[in-house]
N, C-alpha and C. Protein backbone atom coordinates (compact mmCIF):
# COMPACT_ATOMS: atom_id res chain seq x y z
N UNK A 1 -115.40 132.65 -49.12
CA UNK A 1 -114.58 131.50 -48.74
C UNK A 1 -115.49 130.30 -48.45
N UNK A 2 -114.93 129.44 -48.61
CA UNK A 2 -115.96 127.85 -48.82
C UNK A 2 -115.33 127.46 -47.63
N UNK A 3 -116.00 126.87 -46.69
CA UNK A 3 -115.45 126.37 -44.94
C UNK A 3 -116.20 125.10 -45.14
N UNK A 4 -115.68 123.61 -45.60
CA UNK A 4 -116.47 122.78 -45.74
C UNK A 4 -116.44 121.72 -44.67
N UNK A 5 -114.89 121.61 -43.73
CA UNK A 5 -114.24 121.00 -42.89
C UNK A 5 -115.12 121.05 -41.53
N UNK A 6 -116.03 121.89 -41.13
CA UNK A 6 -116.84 121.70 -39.69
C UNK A 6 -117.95 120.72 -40.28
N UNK A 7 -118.57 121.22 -41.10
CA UNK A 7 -119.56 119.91 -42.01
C UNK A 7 -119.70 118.89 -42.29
N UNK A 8 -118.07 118.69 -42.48
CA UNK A 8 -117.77 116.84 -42.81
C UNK A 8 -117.52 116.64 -41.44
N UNK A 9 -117.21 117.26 -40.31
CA UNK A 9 -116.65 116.90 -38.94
C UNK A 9 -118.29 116.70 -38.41
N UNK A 10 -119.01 117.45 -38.52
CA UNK A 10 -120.33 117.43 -37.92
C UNK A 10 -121.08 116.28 -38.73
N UNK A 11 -120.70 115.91 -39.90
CA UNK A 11 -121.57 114.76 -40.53
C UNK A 11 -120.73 113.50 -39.84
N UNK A 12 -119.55 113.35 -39.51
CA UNK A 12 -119.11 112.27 -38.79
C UNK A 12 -119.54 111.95 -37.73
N UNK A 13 -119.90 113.03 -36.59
CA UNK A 13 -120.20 112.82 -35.42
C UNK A 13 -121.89 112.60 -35.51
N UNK A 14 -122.38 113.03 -36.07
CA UNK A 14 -123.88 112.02 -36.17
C UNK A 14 -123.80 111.05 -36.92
N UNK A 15 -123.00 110.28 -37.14
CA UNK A 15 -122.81 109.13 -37.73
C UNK A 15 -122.50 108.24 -36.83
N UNK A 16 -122.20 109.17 -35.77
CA UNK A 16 -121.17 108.01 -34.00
C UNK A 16 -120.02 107.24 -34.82
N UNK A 17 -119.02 108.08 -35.46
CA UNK A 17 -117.91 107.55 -36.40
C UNK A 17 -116.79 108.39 -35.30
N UNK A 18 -115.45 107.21 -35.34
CA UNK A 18 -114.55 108.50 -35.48
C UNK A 18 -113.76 108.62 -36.79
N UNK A 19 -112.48 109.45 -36.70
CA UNK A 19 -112.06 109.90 -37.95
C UNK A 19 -111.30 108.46 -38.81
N UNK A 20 -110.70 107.81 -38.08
CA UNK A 20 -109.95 106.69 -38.57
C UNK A 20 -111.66 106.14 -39.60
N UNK A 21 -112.43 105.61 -38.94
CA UNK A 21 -113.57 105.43 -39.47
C UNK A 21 -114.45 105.62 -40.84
N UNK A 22 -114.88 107.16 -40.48
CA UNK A 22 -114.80 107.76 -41.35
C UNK A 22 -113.83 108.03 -42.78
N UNK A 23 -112.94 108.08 -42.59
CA UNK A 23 -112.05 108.42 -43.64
C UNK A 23 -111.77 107.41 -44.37
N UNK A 24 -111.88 106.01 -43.18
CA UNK A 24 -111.74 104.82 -44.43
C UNK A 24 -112.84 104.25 -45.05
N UNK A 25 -114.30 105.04 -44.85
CA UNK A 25 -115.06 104.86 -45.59
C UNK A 25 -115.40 105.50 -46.76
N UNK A 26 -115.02 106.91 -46.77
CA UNK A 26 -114.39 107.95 -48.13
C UNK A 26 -113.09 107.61 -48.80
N UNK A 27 -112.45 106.75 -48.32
CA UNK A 27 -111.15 106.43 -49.54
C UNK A 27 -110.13 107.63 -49.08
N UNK A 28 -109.62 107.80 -47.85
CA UNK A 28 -108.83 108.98 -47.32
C UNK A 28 -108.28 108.61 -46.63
N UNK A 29 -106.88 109.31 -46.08
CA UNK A 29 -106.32 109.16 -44.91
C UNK A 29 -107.06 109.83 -43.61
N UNK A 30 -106.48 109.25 -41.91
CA UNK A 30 -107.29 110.28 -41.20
C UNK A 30 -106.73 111.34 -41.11
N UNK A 31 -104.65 111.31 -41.59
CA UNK A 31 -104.44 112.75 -41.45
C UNK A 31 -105.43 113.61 -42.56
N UNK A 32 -105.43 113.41 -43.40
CA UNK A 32 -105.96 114.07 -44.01
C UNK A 32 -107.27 114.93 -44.17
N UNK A 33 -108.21 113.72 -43.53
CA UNK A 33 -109.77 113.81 -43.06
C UNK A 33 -109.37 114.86 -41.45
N UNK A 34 -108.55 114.88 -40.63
CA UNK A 34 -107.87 116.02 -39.82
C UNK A 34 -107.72 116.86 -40.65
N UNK A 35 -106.85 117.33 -41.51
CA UNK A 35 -106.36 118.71 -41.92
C UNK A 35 -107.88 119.33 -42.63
N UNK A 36 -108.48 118.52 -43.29
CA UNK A 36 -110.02 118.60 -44.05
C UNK A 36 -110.43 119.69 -42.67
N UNK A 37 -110.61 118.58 -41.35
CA UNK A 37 -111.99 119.31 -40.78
C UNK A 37 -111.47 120.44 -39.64
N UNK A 38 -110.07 120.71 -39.93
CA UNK A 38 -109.29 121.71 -39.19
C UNK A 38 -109.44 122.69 -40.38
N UNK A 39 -109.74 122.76 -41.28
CA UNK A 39 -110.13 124.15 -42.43
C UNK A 39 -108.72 124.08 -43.01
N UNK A 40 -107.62 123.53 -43.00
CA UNK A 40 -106.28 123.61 -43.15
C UNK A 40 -106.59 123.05 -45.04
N UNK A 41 -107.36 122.36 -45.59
CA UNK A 41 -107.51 121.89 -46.86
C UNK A 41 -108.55 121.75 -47.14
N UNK A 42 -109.10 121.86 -48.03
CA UNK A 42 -110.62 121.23 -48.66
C UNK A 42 -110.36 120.08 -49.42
N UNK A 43 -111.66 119.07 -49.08
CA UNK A 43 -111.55 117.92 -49.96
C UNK A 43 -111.66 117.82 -51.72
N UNK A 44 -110.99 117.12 -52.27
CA UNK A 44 -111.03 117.05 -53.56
C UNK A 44 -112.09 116.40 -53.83
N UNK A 45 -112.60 116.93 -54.96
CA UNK A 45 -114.00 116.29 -55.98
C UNK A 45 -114.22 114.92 -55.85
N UNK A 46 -113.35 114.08 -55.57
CA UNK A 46 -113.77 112.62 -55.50
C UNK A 46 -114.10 111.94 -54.10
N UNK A 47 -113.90 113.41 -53.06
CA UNK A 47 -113.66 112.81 -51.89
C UNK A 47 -115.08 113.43 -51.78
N UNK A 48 -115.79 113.95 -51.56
CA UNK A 48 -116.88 114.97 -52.35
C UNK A 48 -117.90 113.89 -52.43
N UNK A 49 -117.84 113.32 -53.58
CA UNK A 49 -118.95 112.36 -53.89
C UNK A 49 -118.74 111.12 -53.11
N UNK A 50 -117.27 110.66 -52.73
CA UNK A 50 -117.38 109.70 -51.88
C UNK A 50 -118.20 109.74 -50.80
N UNK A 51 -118.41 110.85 -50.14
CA UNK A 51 -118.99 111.28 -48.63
C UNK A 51 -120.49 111.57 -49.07
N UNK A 52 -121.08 111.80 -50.84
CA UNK A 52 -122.17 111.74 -51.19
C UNK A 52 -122.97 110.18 -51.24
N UNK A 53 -121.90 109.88 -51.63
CA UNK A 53 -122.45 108.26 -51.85
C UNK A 53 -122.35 107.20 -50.91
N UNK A 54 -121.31 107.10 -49.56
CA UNK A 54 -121.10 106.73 -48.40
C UNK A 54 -122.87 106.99 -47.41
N UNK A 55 -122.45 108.42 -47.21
CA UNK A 55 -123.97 108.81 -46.19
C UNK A 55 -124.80 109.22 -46.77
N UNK A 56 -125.22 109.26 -48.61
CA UNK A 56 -126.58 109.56 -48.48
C UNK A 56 -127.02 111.14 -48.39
N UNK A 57 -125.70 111.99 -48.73
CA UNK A 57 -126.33 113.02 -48.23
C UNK A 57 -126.07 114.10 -49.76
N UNK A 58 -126.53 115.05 -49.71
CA UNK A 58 -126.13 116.33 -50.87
C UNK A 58 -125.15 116.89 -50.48
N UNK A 59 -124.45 117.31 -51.62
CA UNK A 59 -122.81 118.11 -51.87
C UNK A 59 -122.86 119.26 -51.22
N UNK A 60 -124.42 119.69 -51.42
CA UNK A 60 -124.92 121.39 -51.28
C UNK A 60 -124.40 121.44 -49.64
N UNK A 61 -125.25 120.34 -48.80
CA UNK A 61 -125.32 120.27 -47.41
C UNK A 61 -123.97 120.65 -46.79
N UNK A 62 -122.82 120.23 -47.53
CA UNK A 62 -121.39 119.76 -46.91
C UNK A 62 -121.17 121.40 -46.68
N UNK A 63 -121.66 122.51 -48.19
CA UNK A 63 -121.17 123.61 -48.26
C UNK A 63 -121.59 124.87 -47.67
N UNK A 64 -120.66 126.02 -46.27
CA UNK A 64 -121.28 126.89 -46.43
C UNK A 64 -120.41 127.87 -46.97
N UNK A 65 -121.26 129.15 -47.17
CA UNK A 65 -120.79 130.12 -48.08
C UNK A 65 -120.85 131.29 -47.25
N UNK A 66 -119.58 131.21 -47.11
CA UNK A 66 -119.13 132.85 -45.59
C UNK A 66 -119.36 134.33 -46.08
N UNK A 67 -119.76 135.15 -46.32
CA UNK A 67 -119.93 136.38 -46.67
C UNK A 67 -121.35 136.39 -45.84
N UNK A 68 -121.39 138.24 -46.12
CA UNK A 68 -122.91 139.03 -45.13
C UNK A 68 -124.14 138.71 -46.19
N UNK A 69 -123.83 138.31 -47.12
CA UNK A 69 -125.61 138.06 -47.89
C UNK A 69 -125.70 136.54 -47.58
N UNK A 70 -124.87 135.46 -47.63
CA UNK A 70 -125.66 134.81 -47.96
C UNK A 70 -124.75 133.34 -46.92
N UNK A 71 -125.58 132.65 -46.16
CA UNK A 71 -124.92 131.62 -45.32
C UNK A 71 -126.02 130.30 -45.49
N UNK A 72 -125.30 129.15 -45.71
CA UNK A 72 -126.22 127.73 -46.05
C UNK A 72 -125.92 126.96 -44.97
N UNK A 73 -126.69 126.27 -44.23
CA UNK A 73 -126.23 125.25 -43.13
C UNK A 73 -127.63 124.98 -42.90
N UNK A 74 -127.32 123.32 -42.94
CA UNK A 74 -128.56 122.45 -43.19
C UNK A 74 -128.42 122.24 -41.38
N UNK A 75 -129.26 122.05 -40.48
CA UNK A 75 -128.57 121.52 -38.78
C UNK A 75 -128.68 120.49 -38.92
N UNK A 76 -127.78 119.99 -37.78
CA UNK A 76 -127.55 118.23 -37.48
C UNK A 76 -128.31 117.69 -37.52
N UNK A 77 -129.60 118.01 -37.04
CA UNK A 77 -130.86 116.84 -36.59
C UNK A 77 -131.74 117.31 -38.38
N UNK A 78 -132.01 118.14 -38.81
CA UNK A 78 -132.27 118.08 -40.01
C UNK A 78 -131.63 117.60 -41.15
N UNK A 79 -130.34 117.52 -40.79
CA UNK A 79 -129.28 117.00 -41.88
C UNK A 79 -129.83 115.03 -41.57
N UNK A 80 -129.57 114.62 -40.11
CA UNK A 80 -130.07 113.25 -40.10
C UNK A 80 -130.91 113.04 -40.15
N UNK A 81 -132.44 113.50 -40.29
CA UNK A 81 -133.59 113.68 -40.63
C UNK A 81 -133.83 113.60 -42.15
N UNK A 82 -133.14 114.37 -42.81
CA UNK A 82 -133.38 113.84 -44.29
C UNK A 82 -132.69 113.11 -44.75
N UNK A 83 -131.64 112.82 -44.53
CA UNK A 83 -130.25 111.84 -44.85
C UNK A 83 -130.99 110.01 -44.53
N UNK A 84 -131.36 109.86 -43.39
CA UNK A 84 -132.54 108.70 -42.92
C UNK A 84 -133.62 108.89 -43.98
N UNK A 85 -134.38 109.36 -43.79
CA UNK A 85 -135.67 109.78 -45.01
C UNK A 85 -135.14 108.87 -46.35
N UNK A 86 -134.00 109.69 -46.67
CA UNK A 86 -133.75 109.45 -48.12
C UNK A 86 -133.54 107.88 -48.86
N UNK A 87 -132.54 107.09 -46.96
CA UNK A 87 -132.83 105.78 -47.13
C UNK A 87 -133.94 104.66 -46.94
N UNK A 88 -135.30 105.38 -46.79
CA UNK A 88 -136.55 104.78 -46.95
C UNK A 88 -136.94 104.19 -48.38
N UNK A 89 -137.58 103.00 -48.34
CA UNK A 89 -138.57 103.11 -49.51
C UNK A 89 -139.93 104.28 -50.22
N UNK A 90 -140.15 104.18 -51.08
CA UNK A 90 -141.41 105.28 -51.29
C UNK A 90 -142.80 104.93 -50.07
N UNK A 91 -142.66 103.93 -50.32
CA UNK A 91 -144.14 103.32 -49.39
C UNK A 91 -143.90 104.11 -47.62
N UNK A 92 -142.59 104.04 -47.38
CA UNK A 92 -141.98 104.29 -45.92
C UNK A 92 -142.14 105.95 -45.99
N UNK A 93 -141.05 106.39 -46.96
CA UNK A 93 -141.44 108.28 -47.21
C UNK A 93 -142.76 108.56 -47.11
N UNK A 94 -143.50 108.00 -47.78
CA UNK A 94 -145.30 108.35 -47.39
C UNK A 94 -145.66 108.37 -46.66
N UNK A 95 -145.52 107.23 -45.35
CA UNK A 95 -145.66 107.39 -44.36
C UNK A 95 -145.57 108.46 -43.55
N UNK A 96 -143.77 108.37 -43.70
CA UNK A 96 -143.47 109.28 -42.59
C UNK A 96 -144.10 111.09 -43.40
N UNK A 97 -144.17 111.31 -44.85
CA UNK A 97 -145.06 112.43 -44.73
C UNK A 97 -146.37 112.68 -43.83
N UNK A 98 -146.82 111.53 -44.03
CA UNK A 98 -148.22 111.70 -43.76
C UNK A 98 -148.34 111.87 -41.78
N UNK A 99 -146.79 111.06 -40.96
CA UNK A 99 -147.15 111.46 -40.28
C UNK A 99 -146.89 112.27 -39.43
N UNK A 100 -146.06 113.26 -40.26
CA UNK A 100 -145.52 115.25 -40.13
C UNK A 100 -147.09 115.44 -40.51
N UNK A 101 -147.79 115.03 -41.01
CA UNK A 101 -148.82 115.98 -41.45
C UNK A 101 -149.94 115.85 -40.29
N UNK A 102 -150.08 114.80 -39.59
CA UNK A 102 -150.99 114.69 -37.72
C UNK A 102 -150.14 115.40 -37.15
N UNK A 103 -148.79 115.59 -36.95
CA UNK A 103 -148.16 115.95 -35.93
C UNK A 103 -148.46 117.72 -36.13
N UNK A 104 -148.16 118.05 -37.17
CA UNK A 104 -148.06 119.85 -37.89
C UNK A 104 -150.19 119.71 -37.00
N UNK A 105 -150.88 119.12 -37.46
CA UNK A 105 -152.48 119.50 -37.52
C UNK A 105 -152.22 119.37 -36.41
N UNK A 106 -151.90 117.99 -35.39
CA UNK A 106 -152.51 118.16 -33.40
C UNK A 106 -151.69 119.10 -33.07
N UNK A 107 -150.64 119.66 -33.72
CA UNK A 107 -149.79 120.58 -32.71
C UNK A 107 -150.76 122.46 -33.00
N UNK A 108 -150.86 122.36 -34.03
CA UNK A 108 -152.42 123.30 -34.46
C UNK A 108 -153.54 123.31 -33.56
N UNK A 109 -154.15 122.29 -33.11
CA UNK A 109 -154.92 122.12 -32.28
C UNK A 109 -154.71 122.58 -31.07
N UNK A 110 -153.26 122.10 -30.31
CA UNK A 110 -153.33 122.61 -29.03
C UNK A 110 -152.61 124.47 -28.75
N UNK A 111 -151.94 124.75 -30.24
CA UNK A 111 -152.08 126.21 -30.14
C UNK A 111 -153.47 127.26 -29.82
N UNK A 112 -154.70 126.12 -30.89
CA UNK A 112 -155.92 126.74 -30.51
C UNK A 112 -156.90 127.29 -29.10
N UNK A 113 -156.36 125.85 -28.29
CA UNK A 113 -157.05 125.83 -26.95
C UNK A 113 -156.09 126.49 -26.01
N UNK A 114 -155.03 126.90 -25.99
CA UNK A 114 -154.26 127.56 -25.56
C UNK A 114 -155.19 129.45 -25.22
């Protein structure tokens, strides 16, 4: 079963949106964007890419996949973590690689002296 409705509810609320909001930035009603994030309906394909092309984010992210093998869920602060990222320039993404890459090495460091 595809549960996509907590996802789009959780991508609203790190957005600091409410639903009226939201929904009129996807081309939706809010009942509707309600019944969406109450699991009561899934959004249609256009509403889909609207919410791709609105925040910036992947289709994949919106989806998880309920069964015992296999569950996808990107978390909030990683979901706005790359979702931000993505609206950087290249020059800015470099940056901010480069400065995960001091933070990953000094945090190495003080595991050492530990």
């Amino acid at each position: 079963m595809i549960n996509i409705g907590p996802n789009i509810r959780r991508l609203r609320k790190l957005n600091n949106m409410n639903q009226v909001e939201f929904s009129s930035r996807i081309g939706i009603s809010q009942g509707n964007l309600s019944e969406i994030e109450q699991g009561n309906c899934n959004p249609s394909f256009d509403t889909l890419l609207n919410i791709k092309k609105q925040f910036n984010c992947n289709i994949d992210d919106l989806i998880i996949i309920e069964n015992d093998v296999f569950k996808f869920l990107i978390y909030q602060k990683e979901n706005y973590l790359i979702s931000n990222y993505r609206l950087l320039d290249g020059v800015d993404q470099k940056e901010i690689y480069e400065i995960i890459k001091i933070k990953i090495s000094l945090n190495k460091g003080k595991s050492n002296r530990i």
